[in-house]
PDB file of N, CA and C in Angstrom:
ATOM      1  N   UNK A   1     -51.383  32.456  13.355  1.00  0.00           N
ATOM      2  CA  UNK A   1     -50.296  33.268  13.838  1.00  0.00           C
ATOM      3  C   UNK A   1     -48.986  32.510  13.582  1.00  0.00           C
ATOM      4  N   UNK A   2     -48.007  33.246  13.038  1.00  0.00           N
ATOM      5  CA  UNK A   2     -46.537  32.760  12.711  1.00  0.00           C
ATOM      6  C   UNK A   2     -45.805  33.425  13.303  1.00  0.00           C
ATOM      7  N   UNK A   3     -44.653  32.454  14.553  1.00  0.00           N
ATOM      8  CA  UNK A   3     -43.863  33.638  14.835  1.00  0.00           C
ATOM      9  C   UNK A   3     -42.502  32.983  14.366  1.00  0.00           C
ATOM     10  N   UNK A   4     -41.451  34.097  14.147  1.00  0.00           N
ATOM     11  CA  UNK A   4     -40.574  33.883  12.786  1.00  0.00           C
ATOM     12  C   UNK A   4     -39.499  34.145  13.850  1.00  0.00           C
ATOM     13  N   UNK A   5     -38.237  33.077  13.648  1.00  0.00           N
ATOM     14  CA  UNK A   5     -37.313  32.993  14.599  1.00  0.00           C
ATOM     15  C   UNK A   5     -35.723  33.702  13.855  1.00  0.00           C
ATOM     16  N   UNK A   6     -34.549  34.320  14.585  1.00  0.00           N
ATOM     17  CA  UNK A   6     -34.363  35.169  14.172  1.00  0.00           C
ATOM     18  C   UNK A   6     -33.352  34.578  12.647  1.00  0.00           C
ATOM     19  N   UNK A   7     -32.898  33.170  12.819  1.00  0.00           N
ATOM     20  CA  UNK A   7     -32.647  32.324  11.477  1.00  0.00           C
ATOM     21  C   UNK A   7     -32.980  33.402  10.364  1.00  0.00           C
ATOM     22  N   UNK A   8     -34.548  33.142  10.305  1.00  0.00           N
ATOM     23  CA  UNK A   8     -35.580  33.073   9.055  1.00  0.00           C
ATOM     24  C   UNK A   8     -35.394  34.891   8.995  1.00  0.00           C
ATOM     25  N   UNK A   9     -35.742  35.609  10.147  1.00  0.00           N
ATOM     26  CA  UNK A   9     -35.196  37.221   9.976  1.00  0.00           C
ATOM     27  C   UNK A   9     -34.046  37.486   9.422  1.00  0.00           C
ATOM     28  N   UNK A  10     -32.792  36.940   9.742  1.00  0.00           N
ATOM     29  CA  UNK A  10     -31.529  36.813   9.283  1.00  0.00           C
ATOM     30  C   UNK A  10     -31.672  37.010   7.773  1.00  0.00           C
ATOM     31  N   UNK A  11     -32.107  35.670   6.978  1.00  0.00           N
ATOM     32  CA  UNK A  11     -32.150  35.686   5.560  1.00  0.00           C
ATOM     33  C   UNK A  11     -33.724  36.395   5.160  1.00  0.00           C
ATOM     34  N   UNK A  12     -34.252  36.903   5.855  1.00  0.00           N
ATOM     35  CA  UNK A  12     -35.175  38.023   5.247  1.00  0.00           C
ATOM     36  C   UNK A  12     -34.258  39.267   4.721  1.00  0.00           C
ATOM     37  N   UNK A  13     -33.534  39.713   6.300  1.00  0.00           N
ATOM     38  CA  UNK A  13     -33.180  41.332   5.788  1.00  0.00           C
ATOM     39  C   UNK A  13     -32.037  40.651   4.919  1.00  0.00           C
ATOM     40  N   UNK A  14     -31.026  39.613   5.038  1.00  0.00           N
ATOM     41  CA  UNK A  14     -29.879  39.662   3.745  1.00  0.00           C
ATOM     42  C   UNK A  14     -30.495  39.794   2.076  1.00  0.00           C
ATOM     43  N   UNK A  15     -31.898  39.480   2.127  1.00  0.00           N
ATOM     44  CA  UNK A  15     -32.584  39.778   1.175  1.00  0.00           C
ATOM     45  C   UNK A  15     -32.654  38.245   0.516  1.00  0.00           C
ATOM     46  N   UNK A  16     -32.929  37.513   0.825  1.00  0.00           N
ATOM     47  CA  UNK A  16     -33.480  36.288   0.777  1.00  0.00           C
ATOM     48  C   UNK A  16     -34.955  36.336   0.380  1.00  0.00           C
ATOM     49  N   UNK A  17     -35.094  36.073  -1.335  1.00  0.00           N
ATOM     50  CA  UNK A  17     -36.338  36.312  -2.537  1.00  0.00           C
ATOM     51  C   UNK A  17     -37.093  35.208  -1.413  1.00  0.00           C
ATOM     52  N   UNK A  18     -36.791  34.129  -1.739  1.00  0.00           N
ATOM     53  CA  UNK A  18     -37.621  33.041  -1.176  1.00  0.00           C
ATOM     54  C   UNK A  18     -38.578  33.180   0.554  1.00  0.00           C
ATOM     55  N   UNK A  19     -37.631  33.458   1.027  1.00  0.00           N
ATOM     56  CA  UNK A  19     -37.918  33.775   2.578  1.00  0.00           C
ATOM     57  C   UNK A  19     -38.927  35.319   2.280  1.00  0.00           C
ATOM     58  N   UNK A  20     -38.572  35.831   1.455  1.00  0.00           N
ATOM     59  CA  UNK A  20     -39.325  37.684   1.466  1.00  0.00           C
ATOM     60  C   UNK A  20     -40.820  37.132   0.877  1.00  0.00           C
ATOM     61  N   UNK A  21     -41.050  36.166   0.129  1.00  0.00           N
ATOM     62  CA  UNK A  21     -42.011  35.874  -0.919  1.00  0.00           C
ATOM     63  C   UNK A  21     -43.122  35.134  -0.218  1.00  0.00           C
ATOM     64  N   UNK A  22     -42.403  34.166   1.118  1.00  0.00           N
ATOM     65  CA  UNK A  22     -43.053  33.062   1.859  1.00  0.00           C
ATOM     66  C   UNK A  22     -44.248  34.044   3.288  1.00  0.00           C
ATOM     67  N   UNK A  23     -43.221  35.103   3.425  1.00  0.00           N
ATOM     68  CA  UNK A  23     -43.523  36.289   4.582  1.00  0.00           C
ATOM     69  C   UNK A  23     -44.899  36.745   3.988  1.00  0.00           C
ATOM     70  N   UNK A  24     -44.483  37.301   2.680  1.00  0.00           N
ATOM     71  CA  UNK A  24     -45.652  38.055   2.204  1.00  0.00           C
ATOM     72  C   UNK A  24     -46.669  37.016   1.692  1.00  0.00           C
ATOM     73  N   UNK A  25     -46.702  35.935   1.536  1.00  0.00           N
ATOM     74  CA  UNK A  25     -47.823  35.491   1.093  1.00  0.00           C
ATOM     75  C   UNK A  25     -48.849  34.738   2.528  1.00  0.00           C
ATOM     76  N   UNK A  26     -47.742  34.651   3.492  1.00  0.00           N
ATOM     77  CA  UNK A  26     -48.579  34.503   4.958  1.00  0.00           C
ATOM     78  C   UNK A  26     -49.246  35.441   5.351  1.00  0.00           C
ATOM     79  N   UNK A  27     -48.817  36.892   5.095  1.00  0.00           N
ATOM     80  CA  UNK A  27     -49.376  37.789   5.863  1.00  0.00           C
ATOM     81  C   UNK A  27     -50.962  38.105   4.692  1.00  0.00           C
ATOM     82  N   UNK A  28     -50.598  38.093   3.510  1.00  0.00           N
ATOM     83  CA  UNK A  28     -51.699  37.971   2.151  1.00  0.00           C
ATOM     84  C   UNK A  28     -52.962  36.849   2.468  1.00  0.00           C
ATOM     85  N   UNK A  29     -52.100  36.096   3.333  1.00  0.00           N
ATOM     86  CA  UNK A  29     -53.443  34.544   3.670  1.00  0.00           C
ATOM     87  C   UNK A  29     -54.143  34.926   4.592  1.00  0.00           C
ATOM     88  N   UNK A  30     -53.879  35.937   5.858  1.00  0.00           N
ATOM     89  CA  UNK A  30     -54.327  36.031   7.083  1.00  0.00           C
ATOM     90  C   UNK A  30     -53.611  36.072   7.977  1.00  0.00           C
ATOM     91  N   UNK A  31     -52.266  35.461   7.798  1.00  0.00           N
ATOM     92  CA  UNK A  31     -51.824  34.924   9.337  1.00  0.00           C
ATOM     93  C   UNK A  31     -50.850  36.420   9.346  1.00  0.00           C
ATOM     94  N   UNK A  32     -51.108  36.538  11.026  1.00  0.00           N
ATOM     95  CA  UNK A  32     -50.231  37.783  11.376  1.00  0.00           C
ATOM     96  C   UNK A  32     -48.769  37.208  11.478  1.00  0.00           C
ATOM     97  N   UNK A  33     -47.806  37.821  11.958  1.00  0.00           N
ATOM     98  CA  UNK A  33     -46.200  37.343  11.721  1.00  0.00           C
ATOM     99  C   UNK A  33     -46.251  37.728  12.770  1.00  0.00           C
ATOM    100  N   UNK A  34     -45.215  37.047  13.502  1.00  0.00           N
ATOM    101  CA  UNK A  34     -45.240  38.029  14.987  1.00  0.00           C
ATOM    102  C   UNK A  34     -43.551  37.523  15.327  1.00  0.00           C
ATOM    103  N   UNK A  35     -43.371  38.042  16.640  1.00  0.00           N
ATOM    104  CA  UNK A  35     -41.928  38.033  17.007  1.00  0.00           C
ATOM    105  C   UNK A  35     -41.525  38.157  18.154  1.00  0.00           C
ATOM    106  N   UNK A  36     -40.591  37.703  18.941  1.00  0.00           N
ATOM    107  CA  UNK A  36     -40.421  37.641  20.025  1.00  0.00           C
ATOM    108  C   UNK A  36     -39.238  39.278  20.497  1.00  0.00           C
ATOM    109  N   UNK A  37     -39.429  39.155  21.769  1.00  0.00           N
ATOM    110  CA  UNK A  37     -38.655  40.307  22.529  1.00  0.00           C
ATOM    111  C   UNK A  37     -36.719  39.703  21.694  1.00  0.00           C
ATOM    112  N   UNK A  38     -36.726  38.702  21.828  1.00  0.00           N
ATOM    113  CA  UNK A  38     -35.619  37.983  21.689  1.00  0.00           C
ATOM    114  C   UNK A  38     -34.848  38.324  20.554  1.00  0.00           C
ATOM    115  N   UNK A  39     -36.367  38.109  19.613  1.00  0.00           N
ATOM    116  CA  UNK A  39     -35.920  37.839  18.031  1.00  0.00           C
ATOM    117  C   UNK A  39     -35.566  39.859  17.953  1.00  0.00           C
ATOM    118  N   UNK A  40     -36.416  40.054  18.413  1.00  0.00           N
ATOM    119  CA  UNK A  40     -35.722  41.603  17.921  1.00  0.00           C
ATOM    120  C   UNK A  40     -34.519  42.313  18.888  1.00  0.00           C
ATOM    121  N   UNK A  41     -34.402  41.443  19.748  1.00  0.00           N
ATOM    122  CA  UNK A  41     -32.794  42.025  20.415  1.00  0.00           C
ATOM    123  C   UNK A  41     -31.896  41.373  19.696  1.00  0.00           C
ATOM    124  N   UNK A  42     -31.692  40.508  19.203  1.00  0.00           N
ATOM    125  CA  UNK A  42     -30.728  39.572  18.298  1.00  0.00           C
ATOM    126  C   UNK A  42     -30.589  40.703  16.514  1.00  0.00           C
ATOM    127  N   UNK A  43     -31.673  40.626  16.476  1.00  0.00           N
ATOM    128  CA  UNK A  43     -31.765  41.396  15.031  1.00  0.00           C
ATOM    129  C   UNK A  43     -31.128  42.840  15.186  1.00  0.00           C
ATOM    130  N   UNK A  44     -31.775  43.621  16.108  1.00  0.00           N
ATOM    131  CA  UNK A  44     -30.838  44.762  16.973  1.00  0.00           C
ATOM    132  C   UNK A  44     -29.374  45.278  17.219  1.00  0.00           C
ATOM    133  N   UNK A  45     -29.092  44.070  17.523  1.00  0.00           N
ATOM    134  CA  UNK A  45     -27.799  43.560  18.071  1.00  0.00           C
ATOM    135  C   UNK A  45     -27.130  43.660  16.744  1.00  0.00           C
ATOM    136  N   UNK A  46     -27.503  43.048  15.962  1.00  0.00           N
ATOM    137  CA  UNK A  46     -26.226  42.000  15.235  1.00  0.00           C
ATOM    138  C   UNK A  46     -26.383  43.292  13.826  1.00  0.00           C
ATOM    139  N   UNK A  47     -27.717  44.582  13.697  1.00  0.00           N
ATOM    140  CA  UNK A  47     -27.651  45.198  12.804  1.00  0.00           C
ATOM    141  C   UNK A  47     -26.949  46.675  13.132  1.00  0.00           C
ATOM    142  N   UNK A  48     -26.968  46.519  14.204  1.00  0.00           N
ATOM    143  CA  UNK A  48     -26.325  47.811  15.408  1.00  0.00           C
ATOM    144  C   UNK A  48     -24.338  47.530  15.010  1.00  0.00           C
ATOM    145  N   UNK A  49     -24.265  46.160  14.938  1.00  0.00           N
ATOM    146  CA  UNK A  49     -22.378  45.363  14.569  1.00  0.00           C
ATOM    147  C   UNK A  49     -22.528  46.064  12.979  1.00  0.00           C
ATOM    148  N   UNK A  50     -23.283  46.382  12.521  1.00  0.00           N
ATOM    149  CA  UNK A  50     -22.884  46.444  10.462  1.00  0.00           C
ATOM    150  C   UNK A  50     -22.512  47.706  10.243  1.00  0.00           C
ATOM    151  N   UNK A  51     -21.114  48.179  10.347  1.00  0.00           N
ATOM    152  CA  UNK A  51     -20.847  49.799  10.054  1.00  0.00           C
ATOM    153  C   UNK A  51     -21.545  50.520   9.415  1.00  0.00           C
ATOM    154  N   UNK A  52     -22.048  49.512   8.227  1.00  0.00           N
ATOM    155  CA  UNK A  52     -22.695  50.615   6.790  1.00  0.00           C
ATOM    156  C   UNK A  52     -24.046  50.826   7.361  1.00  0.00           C
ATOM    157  N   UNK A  53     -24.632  50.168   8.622  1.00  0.00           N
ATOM    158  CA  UNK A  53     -25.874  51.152   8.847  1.00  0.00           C
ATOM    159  C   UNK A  53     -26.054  52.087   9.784  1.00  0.00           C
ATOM    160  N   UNK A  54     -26.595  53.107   9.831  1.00  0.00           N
ATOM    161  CA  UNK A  54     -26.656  54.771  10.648  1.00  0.00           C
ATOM    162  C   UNK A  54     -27.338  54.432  11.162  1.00  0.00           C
ATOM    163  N   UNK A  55     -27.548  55.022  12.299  1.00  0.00           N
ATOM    164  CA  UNK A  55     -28.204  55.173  13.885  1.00  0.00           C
ATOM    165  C   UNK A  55     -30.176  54.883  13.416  1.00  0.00           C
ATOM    166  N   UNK A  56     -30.316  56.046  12.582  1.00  0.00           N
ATOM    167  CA  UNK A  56     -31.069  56.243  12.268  1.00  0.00           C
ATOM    168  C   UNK A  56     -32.469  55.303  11.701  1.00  0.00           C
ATOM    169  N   UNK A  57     -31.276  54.390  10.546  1.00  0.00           N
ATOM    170  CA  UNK A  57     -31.834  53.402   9.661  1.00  0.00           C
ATOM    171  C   UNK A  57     -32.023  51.776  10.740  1.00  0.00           C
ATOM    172  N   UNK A  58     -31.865  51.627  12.197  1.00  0.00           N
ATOM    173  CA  UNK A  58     -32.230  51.196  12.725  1.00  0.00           C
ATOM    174  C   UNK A  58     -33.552  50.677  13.253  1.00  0.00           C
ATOM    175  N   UNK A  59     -34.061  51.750  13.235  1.00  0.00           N
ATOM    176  CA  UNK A  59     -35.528  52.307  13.296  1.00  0.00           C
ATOM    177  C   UNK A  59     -36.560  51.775  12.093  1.00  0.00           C
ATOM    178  N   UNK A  60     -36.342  51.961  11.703  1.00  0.00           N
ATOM    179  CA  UNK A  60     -36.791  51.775   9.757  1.00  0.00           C
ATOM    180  C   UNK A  60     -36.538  49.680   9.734  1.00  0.00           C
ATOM    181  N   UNK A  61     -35.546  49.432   9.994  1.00  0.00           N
ATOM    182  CA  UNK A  61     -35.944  47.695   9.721  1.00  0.00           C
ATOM    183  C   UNK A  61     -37.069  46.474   9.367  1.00  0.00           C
ATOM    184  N   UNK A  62     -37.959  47.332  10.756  1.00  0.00           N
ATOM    185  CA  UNK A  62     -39.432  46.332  11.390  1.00  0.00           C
ATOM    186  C   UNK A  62     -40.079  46.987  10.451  1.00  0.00           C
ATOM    187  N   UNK A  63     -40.204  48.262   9.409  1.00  0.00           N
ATOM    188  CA  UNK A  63     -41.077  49.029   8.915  1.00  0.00           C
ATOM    189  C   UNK A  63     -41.587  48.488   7.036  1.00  0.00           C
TER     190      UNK A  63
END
């Protein structure tokens, strides 16, 4: 089990190859990813501040 702090989320969604490549090959090995209440109020938070995203596309992130 890996749980991923919101740093490493940060440069996931900015689209960080390296960090996107490391995710998927943990979850490819076995290990689940997991996350805290924290890490997704921070991620929430700070994607809820970015004008260019809609209410909507909030939802869609974790997906």
């Amino acid at each position: 089990m890996i749980f991923i702090d919101t740093d490493i989320l940060s440069y996931y969604f900015s689209g960080n190859v390296k960090i996107r490549n490391k995710i998927i090959e943990s979850i490819k090995n076995g290990n689940p990813i997991c996350l805290t209440s924290i890490n997704v109020y921070e991620i929430l938070k700070g994607y809820r501040w970015n004008k260019s995203n809609s209410k909507e596309n909030i939802f869609k992130i974790f997906i």
